[in-house]
PDB file of N, CA and C in Angstrom:
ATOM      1  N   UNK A   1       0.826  -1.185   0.000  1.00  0.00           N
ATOM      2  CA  UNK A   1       0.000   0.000   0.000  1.00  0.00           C
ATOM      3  C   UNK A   1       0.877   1.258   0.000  1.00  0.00           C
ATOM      4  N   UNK A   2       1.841   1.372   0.739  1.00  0.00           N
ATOM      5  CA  UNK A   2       2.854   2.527   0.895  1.00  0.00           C
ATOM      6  C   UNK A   2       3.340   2.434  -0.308  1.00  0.00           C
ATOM      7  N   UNK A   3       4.236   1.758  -1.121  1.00  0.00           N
ATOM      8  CA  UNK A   3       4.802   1.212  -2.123  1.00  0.00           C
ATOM      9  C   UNK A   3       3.972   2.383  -3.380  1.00  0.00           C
ATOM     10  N   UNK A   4       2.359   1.781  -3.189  1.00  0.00           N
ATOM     11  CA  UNK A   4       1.770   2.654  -4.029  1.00  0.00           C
ATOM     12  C   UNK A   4       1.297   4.114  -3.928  1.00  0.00           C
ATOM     13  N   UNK A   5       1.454   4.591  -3.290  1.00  0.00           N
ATOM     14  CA  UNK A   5       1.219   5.689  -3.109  1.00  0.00           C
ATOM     15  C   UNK A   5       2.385   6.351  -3.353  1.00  0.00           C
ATOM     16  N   UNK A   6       3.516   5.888  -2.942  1.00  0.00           N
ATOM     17  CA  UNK A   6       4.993   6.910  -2.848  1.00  0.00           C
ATOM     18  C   UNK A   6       5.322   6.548  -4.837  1.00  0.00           C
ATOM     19  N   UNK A   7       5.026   5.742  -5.109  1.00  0.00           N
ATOM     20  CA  UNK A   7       5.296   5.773  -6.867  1.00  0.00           C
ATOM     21  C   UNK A   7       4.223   6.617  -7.651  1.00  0.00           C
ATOM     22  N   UNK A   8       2.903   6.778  -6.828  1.00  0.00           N
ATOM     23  CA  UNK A   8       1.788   7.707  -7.478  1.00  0.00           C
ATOM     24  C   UNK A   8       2.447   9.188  -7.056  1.00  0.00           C
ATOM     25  N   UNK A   9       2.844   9.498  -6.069  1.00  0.00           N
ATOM     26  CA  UNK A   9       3.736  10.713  -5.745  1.00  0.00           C
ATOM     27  C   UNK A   9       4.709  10.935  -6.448  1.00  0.00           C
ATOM     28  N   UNK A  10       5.743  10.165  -6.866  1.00  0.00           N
ATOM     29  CA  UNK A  10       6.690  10.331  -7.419  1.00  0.00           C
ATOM     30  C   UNK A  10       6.058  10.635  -9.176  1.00  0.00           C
ATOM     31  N   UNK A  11       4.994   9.466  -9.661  1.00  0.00           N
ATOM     32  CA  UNK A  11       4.787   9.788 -10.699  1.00  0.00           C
ATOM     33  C   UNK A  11       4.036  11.259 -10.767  1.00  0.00           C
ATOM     34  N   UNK A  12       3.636  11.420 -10.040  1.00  0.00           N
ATOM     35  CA  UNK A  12       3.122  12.922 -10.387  1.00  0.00           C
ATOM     36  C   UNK A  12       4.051  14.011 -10.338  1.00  0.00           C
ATOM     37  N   UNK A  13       4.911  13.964  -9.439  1.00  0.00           N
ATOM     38  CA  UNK A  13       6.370  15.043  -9.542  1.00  0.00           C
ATOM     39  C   UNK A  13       6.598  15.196 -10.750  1.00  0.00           C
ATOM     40  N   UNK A  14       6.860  13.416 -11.354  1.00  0.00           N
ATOM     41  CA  UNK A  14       7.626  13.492 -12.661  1.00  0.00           C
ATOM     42  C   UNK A  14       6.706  14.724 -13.754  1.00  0.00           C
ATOM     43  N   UNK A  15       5.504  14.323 -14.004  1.00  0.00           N
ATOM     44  CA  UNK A  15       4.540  14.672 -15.053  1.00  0.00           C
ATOM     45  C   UNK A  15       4.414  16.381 -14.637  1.00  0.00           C
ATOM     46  N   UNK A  16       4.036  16.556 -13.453  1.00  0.00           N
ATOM     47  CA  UNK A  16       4.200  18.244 -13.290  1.00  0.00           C
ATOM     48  C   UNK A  16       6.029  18.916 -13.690  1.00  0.00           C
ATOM     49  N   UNK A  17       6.534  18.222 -13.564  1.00  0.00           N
ATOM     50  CA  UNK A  17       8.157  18.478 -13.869  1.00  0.00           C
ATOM     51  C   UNK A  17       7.903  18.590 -15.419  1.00  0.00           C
ATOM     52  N   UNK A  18       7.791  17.652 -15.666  1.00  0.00           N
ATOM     53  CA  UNK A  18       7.296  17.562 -17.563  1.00  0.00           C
ATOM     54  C   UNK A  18       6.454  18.771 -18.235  1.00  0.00           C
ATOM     55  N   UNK A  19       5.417  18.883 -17.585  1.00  0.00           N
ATOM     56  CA  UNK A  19       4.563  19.910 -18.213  1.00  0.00           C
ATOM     57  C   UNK A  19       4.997  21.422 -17.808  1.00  0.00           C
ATOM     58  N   UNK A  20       5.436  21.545 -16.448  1.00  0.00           N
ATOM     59  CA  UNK A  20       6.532  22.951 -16.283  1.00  0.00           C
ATOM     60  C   UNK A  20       8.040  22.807 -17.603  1.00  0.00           C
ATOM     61  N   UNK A  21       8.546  21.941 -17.931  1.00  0.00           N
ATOM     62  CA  UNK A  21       9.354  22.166 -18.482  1.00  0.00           C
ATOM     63  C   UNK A  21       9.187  22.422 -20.018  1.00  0.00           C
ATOM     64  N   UNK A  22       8.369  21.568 -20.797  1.00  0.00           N
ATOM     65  CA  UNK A  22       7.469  21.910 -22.180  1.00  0.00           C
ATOM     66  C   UNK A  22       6.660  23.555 -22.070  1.00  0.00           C
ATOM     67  N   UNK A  23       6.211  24.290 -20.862  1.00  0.00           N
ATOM     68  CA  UNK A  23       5.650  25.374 -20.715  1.00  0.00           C
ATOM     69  C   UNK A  23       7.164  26.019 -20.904  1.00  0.00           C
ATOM     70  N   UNK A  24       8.181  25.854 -20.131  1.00  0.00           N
ATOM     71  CA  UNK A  24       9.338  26.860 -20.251  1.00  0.00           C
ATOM     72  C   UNK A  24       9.707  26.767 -22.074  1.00  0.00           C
ATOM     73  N   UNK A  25       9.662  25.671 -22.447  1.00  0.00           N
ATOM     74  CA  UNK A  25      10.402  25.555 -23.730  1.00  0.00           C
ATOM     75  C   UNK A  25       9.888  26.466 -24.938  1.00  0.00           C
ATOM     76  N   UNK A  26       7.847  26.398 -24.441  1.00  0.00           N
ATOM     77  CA  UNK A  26       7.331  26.610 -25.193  1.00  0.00           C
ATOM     78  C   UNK A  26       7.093  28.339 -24.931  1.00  0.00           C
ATOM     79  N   UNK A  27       7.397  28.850 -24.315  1.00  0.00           N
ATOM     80  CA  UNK A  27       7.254  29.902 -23.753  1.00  0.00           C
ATOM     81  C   UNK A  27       8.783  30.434 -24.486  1.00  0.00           C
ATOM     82  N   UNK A  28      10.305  30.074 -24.783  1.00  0.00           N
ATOM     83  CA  UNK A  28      10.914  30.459 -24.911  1.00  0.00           C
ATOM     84  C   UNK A  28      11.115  30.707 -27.069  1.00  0.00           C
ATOM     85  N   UNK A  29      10.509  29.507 -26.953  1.00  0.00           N
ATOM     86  CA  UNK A  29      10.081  29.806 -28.381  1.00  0.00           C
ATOM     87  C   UNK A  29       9.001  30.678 -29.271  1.00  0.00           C
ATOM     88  N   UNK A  30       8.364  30.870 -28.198  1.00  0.00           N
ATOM     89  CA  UNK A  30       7.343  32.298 -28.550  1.00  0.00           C
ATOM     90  C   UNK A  30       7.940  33.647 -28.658  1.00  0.00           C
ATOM     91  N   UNK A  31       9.140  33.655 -27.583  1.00  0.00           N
ATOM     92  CA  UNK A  31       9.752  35.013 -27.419  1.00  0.00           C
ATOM     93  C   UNK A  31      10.880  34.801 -28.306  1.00  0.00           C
ATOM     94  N   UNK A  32      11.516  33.639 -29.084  1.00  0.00           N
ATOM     95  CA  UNK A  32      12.526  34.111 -30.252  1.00  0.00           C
ATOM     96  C   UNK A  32      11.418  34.182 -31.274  1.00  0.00           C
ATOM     97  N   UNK A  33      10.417  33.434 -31.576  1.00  0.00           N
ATOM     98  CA  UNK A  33       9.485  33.620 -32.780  1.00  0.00           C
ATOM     99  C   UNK A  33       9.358  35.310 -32.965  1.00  0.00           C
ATOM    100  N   UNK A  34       8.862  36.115 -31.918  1.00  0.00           N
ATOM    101  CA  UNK A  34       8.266  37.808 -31.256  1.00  0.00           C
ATOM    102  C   UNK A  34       9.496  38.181 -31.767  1.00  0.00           C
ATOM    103  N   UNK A  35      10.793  37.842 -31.797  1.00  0.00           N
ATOM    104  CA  UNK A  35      12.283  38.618 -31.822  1.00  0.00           C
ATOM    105  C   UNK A  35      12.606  38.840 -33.360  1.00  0.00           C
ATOM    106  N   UNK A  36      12.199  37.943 -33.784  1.00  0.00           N
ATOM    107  CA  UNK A  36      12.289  37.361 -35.469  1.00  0.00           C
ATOM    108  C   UNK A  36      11.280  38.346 -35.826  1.00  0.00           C
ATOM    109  N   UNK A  37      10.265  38.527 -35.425  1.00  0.00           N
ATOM    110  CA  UNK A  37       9.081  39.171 -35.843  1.00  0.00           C
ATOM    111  C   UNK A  37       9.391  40.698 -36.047  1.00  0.00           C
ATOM    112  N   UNK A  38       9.784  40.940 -34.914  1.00  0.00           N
ATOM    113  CA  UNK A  38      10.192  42.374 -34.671  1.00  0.00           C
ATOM    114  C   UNK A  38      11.260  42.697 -35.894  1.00  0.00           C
ATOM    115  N   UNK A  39      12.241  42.023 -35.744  1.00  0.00           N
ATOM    116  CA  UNK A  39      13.368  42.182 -36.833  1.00  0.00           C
ATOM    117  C   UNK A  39      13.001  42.313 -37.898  1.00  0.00           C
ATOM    118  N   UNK A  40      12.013  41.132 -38.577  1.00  0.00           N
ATOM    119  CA  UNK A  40      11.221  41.513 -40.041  1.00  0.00           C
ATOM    120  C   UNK A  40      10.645  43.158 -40.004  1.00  0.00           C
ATOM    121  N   UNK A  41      10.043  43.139 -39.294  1.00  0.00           N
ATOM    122  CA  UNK A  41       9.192  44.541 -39.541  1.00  0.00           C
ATOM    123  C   UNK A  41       9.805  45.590 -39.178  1.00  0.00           C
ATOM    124  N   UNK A  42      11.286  45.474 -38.332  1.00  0.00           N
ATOM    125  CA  UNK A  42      12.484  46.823 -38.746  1.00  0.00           C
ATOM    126  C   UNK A  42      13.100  46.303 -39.864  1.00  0.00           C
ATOM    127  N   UNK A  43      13.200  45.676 -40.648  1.00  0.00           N
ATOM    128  CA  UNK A  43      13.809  45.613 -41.659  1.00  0.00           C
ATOM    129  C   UNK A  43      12.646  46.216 -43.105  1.00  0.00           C
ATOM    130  N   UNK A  44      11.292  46.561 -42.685  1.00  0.00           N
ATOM    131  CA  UNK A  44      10.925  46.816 -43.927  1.00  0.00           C
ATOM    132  C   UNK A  44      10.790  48.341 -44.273  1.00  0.00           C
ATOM    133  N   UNK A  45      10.448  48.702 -45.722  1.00  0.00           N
ATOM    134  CA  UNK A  45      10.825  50.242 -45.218  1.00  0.00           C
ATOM    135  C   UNK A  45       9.296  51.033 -44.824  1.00  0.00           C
ATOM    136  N   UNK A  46      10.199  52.399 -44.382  1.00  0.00           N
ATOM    137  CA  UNK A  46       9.112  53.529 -43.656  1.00  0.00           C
ATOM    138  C   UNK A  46       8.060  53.816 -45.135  1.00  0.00           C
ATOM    139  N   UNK A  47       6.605  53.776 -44.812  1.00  0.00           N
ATOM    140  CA  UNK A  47       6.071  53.902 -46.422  1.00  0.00           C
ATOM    141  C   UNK A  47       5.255  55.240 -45.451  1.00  0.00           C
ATOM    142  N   UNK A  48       5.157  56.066 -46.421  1.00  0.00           N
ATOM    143  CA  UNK A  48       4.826  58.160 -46.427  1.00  0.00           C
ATOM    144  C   UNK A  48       3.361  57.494 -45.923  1.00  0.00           C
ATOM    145  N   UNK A  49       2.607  58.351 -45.145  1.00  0.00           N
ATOM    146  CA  UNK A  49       1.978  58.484 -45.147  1.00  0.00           C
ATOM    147  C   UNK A  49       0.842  58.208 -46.178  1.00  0.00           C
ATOM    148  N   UNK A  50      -0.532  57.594 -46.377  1.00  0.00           N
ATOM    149  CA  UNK A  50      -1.441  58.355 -47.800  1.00  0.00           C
ATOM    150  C   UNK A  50      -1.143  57.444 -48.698  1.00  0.00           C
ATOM    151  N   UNK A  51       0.304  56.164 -48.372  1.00  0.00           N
ATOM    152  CA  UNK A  51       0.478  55.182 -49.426  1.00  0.00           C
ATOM    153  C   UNK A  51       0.398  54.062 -48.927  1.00  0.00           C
ATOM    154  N   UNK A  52      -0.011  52.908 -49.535  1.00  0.00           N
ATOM    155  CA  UNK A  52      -0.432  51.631 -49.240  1.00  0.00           C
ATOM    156  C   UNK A  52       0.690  50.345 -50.368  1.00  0.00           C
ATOM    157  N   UNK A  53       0.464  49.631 -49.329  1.00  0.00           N
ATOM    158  CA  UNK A  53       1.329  48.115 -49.736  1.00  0.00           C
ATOM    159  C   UNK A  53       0.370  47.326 -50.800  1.00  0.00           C
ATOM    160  N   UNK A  54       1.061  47.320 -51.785  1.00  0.00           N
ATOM    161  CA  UNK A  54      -0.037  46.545 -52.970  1.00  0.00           C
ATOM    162  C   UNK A  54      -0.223  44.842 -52.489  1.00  0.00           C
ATOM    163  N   UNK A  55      -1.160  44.474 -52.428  1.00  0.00           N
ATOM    164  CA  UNK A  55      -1.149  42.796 -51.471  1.00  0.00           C
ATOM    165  C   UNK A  55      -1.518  41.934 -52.490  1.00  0.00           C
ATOM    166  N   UNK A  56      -2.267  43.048 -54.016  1.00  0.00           N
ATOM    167  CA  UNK A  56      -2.699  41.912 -54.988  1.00  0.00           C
ATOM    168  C   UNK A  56      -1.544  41.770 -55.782  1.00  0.00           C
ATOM    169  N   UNK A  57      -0.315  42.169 -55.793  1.00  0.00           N
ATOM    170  CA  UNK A  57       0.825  41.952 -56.843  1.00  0.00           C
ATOM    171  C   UNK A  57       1.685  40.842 -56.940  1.00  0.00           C
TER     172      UNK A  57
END
């Protein structure tokens, strides 16, 4: 009976350990995806006022 409970404890450490660590991973890949993002859109140019990006060309 002890046996089972201390491996249901342990297995749950494991799985909350797991899902905190896939949250960090996935969380760190959102913020280089956002970094990349940013970079594209300083890299494009300043358009005047009154003018528009042609989207059908």
């Amino acid at each position: 009976m002890m046996d089972s409970i201390a491996s249901a404890a342990m297995s749950m450490k494991a799985m909350e350990f797991s899902v905190q660590y896939s949250s960090a991973l996935e969380r760190k890949a959102m913020d280089t995806m956002e970094m990349a993002a940013q970079e594209l859109l300083n890299m494009l140019p300043d358009i005047p006022k009154g003018q528009y990006i042609d989207t059908y060309a």
